[in-house]
Protein backbone atom coordinates (compact mmCIF):
# COMPACT_ATOMS: atom_id res chain seq x y z
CA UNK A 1 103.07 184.11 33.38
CA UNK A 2 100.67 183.48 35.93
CA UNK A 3 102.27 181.38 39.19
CA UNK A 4 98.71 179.15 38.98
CA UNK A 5 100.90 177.27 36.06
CA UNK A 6 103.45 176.44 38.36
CA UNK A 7 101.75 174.06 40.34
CA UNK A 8 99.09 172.85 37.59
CA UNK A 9 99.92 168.91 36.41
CA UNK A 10 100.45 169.48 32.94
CA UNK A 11 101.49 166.15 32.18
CA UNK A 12 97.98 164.69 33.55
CA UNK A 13 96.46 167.70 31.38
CA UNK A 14 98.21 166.51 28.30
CA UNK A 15 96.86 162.86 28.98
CA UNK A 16 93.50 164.28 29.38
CA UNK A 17 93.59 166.88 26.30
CA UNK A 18 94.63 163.36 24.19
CA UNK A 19 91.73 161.49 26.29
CA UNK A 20 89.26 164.17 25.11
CA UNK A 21 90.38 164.66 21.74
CA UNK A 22 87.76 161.58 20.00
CA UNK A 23 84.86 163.14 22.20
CA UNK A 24 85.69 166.92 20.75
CA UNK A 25 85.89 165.70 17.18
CA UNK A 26 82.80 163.87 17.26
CA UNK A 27 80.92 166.97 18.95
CA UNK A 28 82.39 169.23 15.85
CA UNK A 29 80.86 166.29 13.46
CA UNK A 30 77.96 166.02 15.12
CA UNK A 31 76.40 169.46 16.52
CA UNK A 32 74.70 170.71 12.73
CA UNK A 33 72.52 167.75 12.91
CA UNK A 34 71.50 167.91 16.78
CA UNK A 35 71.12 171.85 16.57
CA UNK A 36 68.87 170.64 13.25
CA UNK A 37 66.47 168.29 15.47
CA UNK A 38 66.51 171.03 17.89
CA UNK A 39 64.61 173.21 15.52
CA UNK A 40 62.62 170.57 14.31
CA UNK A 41 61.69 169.81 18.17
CA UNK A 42 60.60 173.12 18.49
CA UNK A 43 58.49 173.79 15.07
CA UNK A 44 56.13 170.51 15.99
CA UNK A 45 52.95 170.95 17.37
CA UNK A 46 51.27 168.25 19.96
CA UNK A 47 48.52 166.36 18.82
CA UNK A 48 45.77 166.05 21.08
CA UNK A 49 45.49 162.68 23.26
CA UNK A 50 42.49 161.13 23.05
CA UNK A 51 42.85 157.91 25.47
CA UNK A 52 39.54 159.08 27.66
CA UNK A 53 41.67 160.42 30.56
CA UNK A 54 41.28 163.76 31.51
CA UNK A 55 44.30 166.39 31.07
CA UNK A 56 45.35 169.63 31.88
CA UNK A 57 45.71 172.09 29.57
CA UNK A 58 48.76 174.20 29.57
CA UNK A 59 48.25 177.66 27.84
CA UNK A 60 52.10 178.16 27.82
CA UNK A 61 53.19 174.69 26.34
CA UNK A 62 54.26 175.93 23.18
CA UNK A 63 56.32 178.56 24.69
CA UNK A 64 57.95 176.19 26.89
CA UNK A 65 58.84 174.08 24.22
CA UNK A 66 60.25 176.90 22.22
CA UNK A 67 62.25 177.97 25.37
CA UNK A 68 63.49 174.64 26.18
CA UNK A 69 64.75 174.34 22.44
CA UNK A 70 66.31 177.60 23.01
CA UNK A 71 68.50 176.85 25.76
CA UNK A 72 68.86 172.93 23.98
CA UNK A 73 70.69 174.84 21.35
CA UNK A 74 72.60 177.26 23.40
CA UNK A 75 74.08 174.31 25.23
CA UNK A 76 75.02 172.35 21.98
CA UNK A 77 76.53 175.69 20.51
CA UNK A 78 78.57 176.36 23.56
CA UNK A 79 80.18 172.92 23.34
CA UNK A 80 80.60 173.70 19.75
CA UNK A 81 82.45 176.48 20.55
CA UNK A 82 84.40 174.75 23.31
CA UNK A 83 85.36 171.84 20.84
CA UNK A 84 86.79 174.02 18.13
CA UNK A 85 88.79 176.22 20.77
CA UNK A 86 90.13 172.68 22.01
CA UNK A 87 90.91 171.59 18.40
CA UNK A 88 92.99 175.13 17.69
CA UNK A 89 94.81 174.41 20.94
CA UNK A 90 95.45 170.80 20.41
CA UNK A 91 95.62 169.87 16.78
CA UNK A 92 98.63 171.98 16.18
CA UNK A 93 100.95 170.44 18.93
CA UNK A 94 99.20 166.84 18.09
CA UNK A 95 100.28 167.54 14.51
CA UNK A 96 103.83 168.33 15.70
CA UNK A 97 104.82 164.84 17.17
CA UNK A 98 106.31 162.74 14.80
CA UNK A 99 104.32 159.65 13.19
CA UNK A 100 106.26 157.21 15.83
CA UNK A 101 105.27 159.53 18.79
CA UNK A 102 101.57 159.80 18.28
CA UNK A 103 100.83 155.73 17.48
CA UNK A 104 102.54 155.52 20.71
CA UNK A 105 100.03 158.29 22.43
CA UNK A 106 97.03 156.37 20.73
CA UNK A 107 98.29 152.88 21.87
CA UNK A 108 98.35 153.87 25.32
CA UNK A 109 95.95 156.17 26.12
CA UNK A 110 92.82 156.08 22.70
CA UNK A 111 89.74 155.30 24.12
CA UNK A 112 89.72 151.95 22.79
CA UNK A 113 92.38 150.77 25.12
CA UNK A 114 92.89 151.30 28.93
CA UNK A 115 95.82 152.77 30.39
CA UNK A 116 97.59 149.66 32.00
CA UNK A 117 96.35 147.23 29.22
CA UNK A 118 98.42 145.47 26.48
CA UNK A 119 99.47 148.92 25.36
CA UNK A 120 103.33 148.04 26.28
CA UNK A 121 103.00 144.90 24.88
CA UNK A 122 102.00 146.62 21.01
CA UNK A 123 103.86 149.14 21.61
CA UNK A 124 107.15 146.88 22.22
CA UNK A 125 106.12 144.11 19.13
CA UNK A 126 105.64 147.65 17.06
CA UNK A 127 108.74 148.52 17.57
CA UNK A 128 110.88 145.48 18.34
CA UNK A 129 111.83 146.62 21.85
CA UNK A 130 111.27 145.50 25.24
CA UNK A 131 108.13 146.65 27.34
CA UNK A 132 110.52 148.88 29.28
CA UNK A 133 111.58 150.84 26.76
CA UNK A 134 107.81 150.76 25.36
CA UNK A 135 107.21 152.69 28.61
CA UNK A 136 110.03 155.07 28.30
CA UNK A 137 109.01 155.52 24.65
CA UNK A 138 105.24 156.29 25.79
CA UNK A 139 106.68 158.93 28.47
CA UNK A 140 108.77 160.80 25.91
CA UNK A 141 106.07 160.90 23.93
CA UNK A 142 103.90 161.92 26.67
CA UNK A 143 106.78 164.90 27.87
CA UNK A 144 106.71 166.43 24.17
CA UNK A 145 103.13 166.84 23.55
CA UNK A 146 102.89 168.27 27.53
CA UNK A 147 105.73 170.99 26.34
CA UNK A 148 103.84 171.81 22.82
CA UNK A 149 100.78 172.37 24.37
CA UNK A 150 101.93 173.98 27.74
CA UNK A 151 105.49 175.22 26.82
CA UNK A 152 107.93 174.17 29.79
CA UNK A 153 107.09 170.89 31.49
């Protein structure tokens, strides 16, 4: 084991894996079809503009446009690539918290709600608790995931 993980926040990681995990999914559902009007970008060819102005003609243009599609689509295939490593990292621990720990996760820290919000508050009417023990609830939560996907805390 590398000392580097001794002194990295894996809690804060954790939050920021579960922050991430909406944007990752959508890039996995998403990338065919953008990699698909890549292609398309690049197969067009420009009509010519008639509008009585005078412009200069670029020799190269379709060649730029090809090589801008190619890096468009090296770009969207290395986040591909990065969102289905995340997904093999995180899915499995994610999948390991019980029901009750991960509505918890989602209430405090899903995208559509703001850390510091009425999270507590749903949490502790969920529940039937008080908004302490919401809290101490969301940070057991919070210490599980951190040791599935990091091992010790």
């Amino acid at each position: 084991m590398s000392i580097i993980w001794k002194y990295l926040d894996k809690r804060s990681a954790a939050v920021d894996a579960l922050k991430d995990y909406g944007s990752m999914k959508f890039i996995i559902g998403h990338t065919d079809d953008e990699i698909k009007s890549a292609y398309e970008k690049m197969e067009g060819v420009s009509s010519p503009q008639f509008d009585g102005m005078p412009h200069s003609h670029n020799p190269q243009a379709s060649e730029d446009r090809i090589v801008k599609g190619i890096e468009e689509i090296d770009v969207l295939k290395e986040r591909y690539r990065q969102a289905v490593e995340y997904m093999a990292w995180f899915v499995p621990a994610w999948e390991e918290l019980t029901e009750d720990e991960r509505y918890v996760l989602e209430a405090f820290y899903s995208e559509d709600n703001q850390y510091g919000s009425n999270a507590a508050d749903d949490v502790a009417d969920y529940f039937q608790i008080e908004r302490a023990s919401a809290y101490r609830r969301k940070n057991r939560a919070l210490e599980r995931l951190t040791i599935l996907l990091f091992g010790k805390a």
